[in-house]
Protein backbone atom coordinates (compact mmCIF):
# COMPACT_ATOMS: atom_id res chain seq x y z
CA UNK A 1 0.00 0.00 0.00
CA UNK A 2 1.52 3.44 -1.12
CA UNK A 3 1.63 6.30 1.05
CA UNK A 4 0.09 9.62 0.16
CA UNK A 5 3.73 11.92 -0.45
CA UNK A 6 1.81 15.42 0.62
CA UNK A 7 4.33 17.05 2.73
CA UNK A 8 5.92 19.01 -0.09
CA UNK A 9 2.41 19.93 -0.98
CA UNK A 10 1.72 20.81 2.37
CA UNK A 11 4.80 23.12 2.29
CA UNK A 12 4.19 24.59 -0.67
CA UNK A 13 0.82 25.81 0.39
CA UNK A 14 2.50 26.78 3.57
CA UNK A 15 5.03 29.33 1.59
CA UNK A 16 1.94 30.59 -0.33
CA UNK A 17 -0.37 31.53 2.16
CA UNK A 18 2.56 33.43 3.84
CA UNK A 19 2.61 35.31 0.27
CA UNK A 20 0.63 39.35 0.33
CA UNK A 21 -2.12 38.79 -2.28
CA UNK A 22 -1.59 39.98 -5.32
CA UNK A 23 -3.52 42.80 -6.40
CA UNK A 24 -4.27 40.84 -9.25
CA UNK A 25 -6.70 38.38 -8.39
CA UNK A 26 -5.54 35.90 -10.98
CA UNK A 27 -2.37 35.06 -10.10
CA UNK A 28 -3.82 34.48 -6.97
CA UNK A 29 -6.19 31.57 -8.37
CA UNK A 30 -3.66 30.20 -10.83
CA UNK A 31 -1.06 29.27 -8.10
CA UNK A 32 -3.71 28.19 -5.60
CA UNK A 33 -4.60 26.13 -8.96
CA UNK A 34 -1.04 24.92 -9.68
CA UNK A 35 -0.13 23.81 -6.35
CA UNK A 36 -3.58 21.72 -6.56
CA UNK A 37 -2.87 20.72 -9.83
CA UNK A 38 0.92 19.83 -9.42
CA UNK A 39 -0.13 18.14 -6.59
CA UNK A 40 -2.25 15.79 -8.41
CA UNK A 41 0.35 14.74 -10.95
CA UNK A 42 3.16 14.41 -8.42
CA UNK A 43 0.99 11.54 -6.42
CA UNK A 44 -0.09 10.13 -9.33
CA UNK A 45 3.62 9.88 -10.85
CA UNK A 46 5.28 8.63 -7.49
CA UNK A 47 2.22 5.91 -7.13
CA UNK A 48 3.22 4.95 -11.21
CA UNK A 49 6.78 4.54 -10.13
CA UNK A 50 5.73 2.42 -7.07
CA UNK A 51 3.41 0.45 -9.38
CA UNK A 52 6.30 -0.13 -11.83
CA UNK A 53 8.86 -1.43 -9.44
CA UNK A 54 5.54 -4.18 -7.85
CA UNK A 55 5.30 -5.00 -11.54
CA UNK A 56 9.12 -5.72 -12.52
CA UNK A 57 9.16 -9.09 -13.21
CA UNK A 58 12.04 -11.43 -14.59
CA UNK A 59 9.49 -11.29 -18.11
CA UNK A 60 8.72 -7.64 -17.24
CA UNK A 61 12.29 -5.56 -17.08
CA UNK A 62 13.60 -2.48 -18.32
CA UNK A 63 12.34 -0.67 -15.00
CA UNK A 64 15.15 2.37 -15.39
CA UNK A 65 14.04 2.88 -19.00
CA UNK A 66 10.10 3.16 -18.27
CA UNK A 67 11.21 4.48 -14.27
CA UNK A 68 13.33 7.58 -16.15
CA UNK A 69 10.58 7.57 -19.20
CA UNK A 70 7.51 8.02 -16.31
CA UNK A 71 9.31 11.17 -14.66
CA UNK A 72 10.41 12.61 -18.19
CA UNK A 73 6.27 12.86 -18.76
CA UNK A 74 5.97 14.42 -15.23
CA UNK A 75 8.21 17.39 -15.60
CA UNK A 76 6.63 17.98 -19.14
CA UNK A 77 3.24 18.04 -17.47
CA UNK A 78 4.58 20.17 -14.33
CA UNK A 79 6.63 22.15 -16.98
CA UNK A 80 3.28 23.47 -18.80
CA UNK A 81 1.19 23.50 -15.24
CA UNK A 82 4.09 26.14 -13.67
CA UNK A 83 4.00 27.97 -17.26
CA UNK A 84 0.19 27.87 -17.29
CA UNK A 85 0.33 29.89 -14.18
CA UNK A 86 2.82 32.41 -15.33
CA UNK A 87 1.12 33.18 -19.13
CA UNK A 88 -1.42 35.83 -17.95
CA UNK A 89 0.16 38.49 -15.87
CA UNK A 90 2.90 40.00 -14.81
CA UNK A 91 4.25 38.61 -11.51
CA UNK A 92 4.97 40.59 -8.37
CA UNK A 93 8.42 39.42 -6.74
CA UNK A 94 7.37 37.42 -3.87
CA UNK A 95 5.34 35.35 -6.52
CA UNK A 96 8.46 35.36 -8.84
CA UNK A 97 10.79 34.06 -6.11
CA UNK A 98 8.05 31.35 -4.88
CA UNK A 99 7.14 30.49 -8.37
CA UNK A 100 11.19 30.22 -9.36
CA UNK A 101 12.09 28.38 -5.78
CA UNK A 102 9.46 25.50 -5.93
CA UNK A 103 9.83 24.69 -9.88
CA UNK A 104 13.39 24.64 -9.10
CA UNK A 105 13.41 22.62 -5.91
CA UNK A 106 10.85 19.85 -7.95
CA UNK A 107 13.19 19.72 -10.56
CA UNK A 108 15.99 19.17 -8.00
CA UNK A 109 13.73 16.44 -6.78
CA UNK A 110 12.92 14.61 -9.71
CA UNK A 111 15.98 14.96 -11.78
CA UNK A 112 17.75 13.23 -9.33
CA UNK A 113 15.33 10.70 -8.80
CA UNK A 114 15.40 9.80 -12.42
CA UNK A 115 18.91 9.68 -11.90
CA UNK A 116 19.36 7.06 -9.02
CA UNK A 117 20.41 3.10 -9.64
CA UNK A 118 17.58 1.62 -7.65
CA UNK A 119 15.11 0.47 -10.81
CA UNK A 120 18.03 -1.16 -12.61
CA UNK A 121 19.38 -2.88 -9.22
CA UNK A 122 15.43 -4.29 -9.30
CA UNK A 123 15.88 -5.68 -12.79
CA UNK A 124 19.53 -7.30 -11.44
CA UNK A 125 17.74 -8.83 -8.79
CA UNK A 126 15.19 -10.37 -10.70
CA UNK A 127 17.32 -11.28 -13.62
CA UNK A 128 19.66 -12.88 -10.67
CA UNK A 129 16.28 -14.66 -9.07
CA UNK A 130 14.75 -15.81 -12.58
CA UNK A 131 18.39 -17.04 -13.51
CA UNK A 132 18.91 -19.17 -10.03
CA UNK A 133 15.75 -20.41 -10.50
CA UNK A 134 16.11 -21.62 -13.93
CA UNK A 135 19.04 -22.71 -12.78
CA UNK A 136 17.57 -24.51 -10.10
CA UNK A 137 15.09 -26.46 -12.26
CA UNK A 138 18.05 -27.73 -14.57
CA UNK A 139 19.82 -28.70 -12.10
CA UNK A 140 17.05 -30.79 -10.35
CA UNK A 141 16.62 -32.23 -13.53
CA UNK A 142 20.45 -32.97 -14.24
CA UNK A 143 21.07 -34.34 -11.05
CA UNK A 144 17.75 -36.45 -11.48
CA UNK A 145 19.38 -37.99 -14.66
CA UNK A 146 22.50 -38.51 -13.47
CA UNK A 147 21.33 -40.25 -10.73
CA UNK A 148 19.07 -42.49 -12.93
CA UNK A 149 21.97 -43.28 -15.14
CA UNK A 150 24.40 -43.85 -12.19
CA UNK A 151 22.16 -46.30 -10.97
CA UNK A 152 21.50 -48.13 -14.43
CA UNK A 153 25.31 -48.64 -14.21
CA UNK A 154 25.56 -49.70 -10.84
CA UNK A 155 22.45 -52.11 -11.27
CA UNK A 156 24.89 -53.58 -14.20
CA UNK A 157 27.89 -53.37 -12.22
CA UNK A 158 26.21 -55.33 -8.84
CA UNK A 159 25.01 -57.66 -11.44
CA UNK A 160 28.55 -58.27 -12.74
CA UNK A 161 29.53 -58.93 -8.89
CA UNK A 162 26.62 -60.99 -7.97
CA UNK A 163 27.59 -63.52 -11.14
CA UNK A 164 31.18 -63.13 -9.92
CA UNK A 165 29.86 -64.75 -6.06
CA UNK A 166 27.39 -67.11 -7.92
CA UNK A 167 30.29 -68.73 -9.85
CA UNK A 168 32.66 -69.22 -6.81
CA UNK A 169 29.54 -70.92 -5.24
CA UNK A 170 28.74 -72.44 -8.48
CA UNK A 171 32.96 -73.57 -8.45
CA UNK A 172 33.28 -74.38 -4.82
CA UNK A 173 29.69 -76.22 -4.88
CA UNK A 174 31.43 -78.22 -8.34
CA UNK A 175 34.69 -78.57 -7.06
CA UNK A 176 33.90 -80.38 -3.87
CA UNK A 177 31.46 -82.95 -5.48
CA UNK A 178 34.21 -84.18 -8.01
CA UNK A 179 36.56 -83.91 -5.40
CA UNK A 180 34.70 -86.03 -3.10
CA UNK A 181 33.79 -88.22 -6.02
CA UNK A 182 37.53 -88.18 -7.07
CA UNK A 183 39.23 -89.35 -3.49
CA UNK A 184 36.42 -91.94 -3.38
CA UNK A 185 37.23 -93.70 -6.43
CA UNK A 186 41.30 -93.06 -5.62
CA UNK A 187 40.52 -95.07 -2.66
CA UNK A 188 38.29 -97.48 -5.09
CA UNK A 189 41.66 -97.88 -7.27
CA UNK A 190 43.80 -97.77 -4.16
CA UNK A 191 41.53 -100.77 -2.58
CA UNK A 192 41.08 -102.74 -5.74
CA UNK A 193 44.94 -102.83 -6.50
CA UNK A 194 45.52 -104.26 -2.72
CA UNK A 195 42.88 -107.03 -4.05
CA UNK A 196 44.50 -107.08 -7.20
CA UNK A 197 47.97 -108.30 -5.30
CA UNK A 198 46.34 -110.94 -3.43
CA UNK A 199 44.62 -112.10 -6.72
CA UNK A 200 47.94 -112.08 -8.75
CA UNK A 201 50.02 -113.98 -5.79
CA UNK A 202 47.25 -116.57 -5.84
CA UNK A 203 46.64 -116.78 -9.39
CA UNK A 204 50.58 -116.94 -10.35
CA UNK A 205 51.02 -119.89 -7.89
CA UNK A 206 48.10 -121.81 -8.85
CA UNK A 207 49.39 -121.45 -12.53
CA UNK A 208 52.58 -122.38 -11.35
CA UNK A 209 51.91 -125.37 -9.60
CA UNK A 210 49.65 -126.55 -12.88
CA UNK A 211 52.95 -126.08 -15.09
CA UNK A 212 56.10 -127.40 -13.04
CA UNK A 213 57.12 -129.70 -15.62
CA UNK A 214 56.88 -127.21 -17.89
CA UNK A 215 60.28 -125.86 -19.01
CA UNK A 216 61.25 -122.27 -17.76
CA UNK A 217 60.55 -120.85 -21.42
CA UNK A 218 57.06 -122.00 -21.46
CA UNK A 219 56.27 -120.53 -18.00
CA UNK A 220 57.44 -117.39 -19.09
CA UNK A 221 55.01 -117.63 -21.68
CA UNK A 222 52.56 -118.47 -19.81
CA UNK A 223 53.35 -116.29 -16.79
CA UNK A 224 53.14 -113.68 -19.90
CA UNK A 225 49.80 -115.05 -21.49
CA UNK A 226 48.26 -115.08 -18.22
CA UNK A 227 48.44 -111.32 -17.20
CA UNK A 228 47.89 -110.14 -20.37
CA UNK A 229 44.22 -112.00 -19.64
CA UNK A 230 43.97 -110.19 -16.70
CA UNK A 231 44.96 -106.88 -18.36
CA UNK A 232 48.11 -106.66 -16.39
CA UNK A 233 50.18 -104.99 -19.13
CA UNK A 234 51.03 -101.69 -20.63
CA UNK A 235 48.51 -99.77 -21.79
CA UNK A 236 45.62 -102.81 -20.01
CA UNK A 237 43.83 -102.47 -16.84
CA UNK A 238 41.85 -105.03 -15.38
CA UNK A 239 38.84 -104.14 -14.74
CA UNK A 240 38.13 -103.97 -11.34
CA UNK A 241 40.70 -101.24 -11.08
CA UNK A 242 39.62 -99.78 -14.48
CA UNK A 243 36.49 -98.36 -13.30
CA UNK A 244 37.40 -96.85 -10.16
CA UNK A 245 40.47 -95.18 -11.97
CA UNK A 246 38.24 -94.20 -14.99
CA UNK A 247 36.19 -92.26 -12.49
CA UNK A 248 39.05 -90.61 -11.21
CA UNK A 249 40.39 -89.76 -14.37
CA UNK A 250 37.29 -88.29 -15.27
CA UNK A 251 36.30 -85.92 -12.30
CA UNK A 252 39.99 -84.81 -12.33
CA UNK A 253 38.81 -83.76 -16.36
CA UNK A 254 35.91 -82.30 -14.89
CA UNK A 255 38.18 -80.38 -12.33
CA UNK A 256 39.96 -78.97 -14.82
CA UNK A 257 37.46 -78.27 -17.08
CA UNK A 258 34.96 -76.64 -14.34
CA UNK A 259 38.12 -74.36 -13.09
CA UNK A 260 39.16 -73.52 -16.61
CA UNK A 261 35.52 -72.49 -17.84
CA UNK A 262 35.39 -70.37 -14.26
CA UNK A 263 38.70 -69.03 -14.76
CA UNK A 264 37.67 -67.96 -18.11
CA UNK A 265 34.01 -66.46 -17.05
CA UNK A 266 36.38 -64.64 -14.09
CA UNK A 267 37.93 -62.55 -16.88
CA UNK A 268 35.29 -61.83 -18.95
CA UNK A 269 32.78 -60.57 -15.52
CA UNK A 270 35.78 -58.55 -14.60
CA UNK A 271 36.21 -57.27 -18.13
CA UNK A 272 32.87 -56.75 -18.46
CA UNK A 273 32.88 -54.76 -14.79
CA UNK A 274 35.58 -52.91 -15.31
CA UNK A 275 34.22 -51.54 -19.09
CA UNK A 276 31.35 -50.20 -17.02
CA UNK A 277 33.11 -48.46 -13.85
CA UNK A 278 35.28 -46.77 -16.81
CA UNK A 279 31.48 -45.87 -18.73
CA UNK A 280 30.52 -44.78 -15.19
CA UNK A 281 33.30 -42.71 -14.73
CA UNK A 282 33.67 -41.18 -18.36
CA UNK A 283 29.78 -39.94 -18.67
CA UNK A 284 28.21 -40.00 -15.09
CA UNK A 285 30.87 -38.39 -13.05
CA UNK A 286 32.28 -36.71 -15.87
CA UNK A 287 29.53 -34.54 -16.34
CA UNK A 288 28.57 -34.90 -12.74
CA UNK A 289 31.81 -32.77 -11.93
CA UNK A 290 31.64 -30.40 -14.76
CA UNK A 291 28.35 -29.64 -13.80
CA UNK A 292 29.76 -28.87 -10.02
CA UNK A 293 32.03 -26.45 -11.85
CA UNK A 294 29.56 -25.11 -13.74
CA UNK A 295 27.48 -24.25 -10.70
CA UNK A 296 30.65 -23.28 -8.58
CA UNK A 297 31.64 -20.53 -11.41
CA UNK A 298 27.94 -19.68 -11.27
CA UNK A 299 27.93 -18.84 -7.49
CA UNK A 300 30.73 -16.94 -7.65
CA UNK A 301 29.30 -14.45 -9.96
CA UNK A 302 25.71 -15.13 -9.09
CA UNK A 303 25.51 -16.39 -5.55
CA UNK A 304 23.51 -14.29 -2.69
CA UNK A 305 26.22 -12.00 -1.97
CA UNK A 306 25.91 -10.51 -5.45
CA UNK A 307 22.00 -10.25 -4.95
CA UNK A 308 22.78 -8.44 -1.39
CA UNK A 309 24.80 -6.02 -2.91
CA UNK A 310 21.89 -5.31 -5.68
CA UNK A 311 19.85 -4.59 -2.46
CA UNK A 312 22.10 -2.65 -0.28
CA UNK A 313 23.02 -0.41 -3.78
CA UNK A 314 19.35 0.23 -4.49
CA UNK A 315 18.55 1.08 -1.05
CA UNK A 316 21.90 3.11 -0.98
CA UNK A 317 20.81 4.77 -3.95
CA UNK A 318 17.51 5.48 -2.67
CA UNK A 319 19.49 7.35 0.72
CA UNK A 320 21.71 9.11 -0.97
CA UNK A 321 18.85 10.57 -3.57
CA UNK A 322 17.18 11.66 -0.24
CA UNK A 323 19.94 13.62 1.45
CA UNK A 324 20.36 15.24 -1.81
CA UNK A 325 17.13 17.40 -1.50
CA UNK A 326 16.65 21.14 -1.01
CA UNK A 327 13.96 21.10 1.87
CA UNK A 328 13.15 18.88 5.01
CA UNK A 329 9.47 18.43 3.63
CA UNK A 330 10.97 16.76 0.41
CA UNK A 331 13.11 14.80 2.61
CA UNK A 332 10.19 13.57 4.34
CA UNK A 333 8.09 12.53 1.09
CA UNK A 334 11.81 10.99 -0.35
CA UNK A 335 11.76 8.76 3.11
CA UNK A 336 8.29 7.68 2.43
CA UNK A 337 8.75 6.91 -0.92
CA UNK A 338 12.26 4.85 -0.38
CA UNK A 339 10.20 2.99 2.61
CA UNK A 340 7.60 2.27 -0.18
CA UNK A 341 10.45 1.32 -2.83
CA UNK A 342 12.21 -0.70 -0.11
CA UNK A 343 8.86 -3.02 0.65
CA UNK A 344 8.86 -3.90 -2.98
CA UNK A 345 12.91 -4.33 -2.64
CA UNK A 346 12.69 -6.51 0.81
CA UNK A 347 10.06 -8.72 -1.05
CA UNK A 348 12.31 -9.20 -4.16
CA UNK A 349 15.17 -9.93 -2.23
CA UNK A 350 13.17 -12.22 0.34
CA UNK A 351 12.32 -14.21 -2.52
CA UNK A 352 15.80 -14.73 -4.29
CA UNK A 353 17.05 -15.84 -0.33
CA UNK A 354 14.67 -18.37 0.24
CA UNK A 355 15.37 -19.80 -3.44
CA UNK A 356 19.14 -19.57 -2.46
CA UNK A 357 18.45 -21.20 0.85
CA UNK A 358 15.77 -24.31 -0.64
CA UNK A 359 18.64 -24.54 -3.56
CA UNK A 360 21.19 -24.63 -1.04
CA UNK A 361 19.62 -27.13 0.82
CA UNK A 362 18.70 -28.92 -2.19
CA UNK A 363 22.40 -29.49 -3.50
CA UNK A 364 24.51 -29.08 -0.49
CA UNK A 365 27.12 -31.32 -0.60
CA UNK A 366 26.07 -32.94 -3.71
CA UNK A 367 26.28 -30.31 -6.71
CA UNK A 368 27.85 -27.64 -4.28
CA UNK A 369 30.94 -28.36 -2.60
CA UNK A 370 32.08 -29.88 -0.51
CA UNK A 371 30.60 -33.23 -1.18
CA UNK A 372 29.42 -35.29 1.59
CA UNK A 373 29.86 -38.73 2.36
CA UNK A 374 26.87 -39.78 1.87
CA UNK A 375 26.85 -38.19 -2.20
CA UNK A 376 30.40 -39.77 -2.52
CA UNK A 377 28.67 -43.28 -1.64
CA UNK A 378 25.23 -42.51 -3.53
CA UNK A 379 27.49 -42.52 -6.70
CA UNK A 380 30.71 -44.64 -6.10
CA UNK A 381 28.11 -47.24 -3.70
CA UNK A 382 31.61 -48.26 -2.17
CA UNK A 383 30.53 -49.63 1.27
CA UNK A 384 27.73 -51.59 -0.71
CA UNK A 385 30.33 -53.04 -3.58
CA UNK A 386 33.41 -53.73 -0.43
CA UNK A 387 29.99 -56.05 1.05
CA UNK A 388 29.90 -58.22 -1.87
CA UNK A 389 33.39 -57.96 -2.49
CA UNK A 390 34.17 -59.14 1.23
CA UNK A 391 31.37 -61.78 0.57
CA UNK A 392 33.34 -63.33 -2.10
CA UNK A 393 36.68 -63.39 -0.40
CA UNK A 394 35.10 -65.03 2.99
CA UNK A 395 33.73 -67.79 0.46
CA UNK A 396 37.87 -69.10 0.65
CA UNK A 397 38.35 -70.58 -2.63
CA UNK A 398 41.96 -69.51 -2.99
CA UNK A 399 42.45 -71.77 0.28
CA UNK A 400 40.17 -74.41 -1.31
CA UNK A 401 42.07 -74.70 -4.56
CA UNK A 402 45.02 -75.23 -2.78
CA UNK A 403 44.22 -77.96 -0.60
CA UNK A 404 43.52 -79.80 -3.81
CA UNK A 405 46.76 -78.51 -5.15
CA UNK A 406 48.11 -80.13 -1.97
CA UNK A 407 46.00 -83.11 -1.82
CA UNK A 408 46.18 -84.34 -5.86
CA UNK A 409 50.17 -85.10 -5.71
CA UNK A 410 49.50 -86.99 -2.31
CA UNK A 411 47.07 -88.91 -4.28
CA UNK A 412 49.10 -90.01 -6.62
CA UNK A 413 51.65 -91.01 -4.71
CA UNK A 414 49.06 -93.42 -3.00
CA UNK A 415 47.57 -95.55 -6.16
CA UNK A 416 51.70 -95.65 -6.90
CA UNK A 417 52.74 -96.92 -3.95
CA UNK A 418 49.86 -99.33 -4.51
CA UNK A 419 51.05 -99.79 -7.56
CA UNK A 420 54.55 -100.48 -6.84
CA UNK A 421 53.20 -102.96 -4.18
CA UNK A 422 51.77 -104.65 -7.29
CA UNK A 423 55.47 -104.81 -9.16
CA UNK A 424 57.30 -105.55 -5.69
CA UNK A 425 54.50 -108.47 -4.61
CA UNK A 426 56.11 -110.65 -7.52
CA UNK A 427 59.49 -109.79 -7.38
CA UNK A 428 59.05 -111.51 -3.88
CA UNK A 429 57.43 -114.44 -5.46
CA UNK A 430 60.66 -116.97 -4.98
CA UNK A 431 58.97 -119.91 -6.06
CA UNK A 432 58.88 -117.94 -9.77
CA UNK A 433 61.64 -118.95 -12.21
CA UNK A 434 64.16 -115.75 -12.73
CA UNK A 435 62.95 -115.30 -16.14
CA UNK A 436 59.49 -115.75 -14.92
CA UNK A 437 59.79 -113.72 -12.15
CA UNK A 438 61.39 -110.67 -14.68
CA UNK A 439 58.84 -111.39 -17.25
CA UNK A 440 56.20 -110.68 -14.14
CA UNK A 441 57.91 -107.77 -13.24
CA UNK A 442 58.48 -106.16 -16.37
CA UNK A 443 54.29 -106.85 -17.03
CA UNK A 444 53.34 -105.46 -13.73
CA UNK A 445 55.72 -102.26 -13.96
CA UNK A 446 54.70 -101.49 -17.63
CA UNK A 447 50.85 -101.69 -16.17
CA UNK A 448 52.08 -99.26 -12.96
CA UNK A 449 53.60 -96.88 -15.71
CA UNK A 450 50.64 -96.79 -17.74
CA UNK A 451 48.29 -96.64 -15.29
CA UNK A 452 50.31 -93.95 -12.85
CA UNK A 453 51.06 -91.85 -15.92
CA UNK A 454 47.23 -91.46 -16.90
CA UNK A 455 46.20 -90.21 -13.89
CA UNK A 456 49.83 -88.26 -13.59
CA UNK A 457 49.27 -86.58 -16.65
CA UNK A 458 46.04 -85.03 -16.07
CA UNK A 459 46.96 -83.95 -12.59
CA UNK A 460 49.31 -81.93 -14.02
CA UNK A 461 47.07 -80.68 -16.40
CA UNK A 462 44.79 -80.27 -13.28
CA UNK A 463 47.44 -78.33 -11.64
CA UNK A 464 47.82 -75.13 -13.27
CA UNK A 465 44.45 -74.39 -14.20
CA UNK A 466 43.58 -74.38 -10.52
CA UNK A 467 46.75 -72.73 -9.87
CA UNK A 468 46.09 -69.47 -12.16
CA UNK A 469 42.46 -68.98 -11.09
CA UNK A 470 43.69 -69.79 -7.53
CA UNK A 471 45.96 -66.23 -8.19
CA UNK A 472 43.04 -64.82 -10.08
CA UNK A 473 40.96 -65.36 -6.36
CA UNK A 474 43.07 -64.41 -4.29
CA UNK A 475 42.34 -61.15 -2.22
CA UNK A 476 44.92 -58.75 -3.35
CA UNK A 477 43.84 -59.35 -6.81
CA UNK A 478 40.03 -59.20 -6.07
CA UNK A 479 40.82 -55.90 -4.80
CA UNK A 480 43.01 -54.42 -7.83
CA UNK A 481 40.63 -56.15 -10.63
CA UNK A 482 37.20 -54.74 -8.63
CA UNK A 483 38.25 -51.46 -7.11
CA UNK A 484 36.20 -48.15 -7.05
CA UNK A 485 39.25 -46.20 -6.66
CA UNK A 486 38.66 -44.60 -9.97
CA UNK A 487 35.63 -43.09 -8.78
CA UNK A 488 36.32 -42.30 -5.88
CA UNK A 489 39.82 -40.52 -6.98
CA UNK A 490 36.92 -38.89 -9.70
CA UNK A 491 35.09 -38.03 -6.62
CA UNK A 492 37.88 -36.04 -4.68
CA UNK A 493 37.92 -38.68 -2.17
């Protein structure tokens, strides 16, 4: 609501009632009629320039232009109105002097207020609202999108991780059964060797005692004939010990075949993860910290200090325009009018703080620095990705694989010694013939070559394919291949 600015008026009709009446009547009337008039157009002008500075919008500026253009029309009209009073007669002195001291005084007054900065420190403080606000909106909308997209790639990246703990269950779960399966039938092979001695004491000596008159060539022969028919021979396994030790052979294939195919899925999930913490960091936080240094070279030409000193200037200008003027009862009108102006300004300014403070609050710590803790994990999701991380490392299969890397040579080493028992048990057989007994021996060692070779052979094909996803597993390089340090280094943290 505007005040009424009268106390010039009042002053003005003061000074002219203190004036002797002319003797013509006239000039009497006309300034009685000017002040009135003036009067009028001086309200009405002041409550226009109120009016304008309520009605500056961000989509309404140019206030100086139409403030300066609004006064320019005033002293045109208060220009003819003083003339108007002065075209009829000719003035005596004291009506010259009060006639010369109040147009001159108004013009004092209104030249300077068409002068001051307050109407274009409006229009910067609306320009700086409507551009924090726009501002504002993009920036909800950015930070909106990046958080959508951060997520997609996180969703993809957990996923990578989850696979990665579902194939050392899947491995560990595999592992153990052919494991299991595998020192089973060792100690099938083991057992049915031991039976296999008793068997080959028994059946040499029955053959034996069948052929003594035989001469010693013919029961090397037959010595020979027989354990080829039992599949004692190089490259021949009887077969009770044949199945057992075709098991074995086989989950040891599966072994290496199950670790190979995980070692090989390893690299690919943490190819695959990797690709996407480098997509994450090359768009997401990429343009997540150029837009923080878009908005922190913003703030520094744009933040609320700038918009307090847009206030404090207009209000300045509004003070110093005041002091400026001739007489007290102009000064009181200019103090009424600046507390009008300043309602309008306090409102504006009111405004562009509680924007700053809601977009402050808004982005603190997230698109304004510095960033918090909790942005740094909304994006990098650390603490979350170290959970699955530590998930997989407490499974143990580093410590798994090497027990069997431990375990398979021992095993070996048991169906050998079994197997050497075999080769020794007739070399003890003194009732044998020499040539008989080296024809036995030579049979039975070919078959303990053969036999320990087979299962040798894919141990040590076994062997390293545990062995290099064994180092794949291991913590340290769990760590290195499915760090966030990237981000986080991206982050500042």
């Amino acid at each position: 609501m505007s005040s009424t600015y009268g106390n010039r008026i009042s002053e003005l009709n003061d000074l002219l009632a203190q004036l002797p009446a002319a003797a013509n009547d006239s000039i009497n009337q006309n300034f009685s009629s000017l002040v009135k008039q003036y009067a009028d157009l001086r309200q009405s002008a002041m409550n226009d320039l109120l009016d304008l500075m309520a009605k500056a919008s961000a989509s309404n500026l140019g206030t100086s232009s139409k403030w300066q253009a609004r006064i320019a029309r005033l002293r045109s009209d208060y220009k003819d109105a003083f003339a108007r009073a002065t075209s009829d007669a000719m003035l005596p002195p004291a009506h010259q002097l009060f006639w010369s001291n109040a147009f001159d005084s108004e013009e004092t007054f209104f030249d300077t207020l068409s002068k001051i900065a307050t109407p274009q420190r409006i229009d910067d403080l609306l320009q700086h609202q409507d551009n924090l606000s726009k501002l504002f909106g993009a920036l909800q909308d950015t930070w909106t999108f990046l958080l959508s997209q951060n997520d997609g790639m996180k969703t993809d990246e957990m996923r990578a991780m989850d696979d990665l703990d579902k194939m050392v269950q899947e491995l560990l779960a595999e592992m153990d059964d052919y494991w299991r399966k595998a020192l089973d039938n060792s100690q099938r092979v083991a057992d049915a060797i031991a039976r296999k001695i008793d068997q080959l004491k028994s059946g040499l000596r029955n053959l034996l005692g069948e052929q003594l008159s035989a001469a010693v060539e013919a029961i090397v022969e037959i010595v020979k004939k027989w354990l080829i028919g039992e599949n004692i021979k190089p490259e021949g396994t009887p077969d009770d010990i044949d199945g057992p030790a075709e098991a074995v052979l086989e989950q040891l294939k599966l072994m290496a075949e199950a670790a190979a195919e995980k070692a090989r899925k390893y690299r690919e999930t943490v190819h695959s993860y990797q690709d996407l913490v480098s997509k994450q960091k090359g768009s997401v936080l990429t343009m997540f910290n150029k837009t923080r240094q878009d908005v922190d070279q913003f703030l520094r030409s744009n933040g609320i200090a700038q918009a307090q000193g847009f206030l404090d200037q207009a209000k300045a200008g509004l003070d110093s325009w005041i002091s400026s003027l001739p007489t007290s009862r102009q000064r009181d009108d200019g103090s009424a009018f600046r507390d009008d102006i300043n309602r309008t300004l306090d409102l504006v300014f009111r405004r562009t703080k509680d924007l700053d403070d809601q977009f402050k609050s808004k982005f603190q710590g997230a698109l304004l620095s510095p960033l918090s803790n909790e942005t740094i994990e909304t994006l990098s999701q650390q603490h979350l990705f170290k959970e699955v991380l530590d998930k997989i490392k407490d499974r143990d299969l580093p410590e798994k694989l090497a027990n069997i890397q431990e375990e398979l040579p021992e095993q070996v080493i048991k169906i050998d010694d079994k197997l050497r028992e075999l080769v020794e048990s007739v070399s003890e057989m003194s009732e044998l013939p020499d040539e008989a007994r080296d024809a036995a021996r030579e049979m039975t060692g070919g078959f303990r070559d053969y036999l320990r070779d087979r299962i040798k052979s894919q141990v040590e094909m076994l062997l390293p394919i545990i062995d290099e996803l064994k180092k794949e597993m291991i913590p340290a390089n769990l760590d290195q291949d499915l760090n966030r340090e990237e981000l986080m280094n991206m982050l500042g943290s």
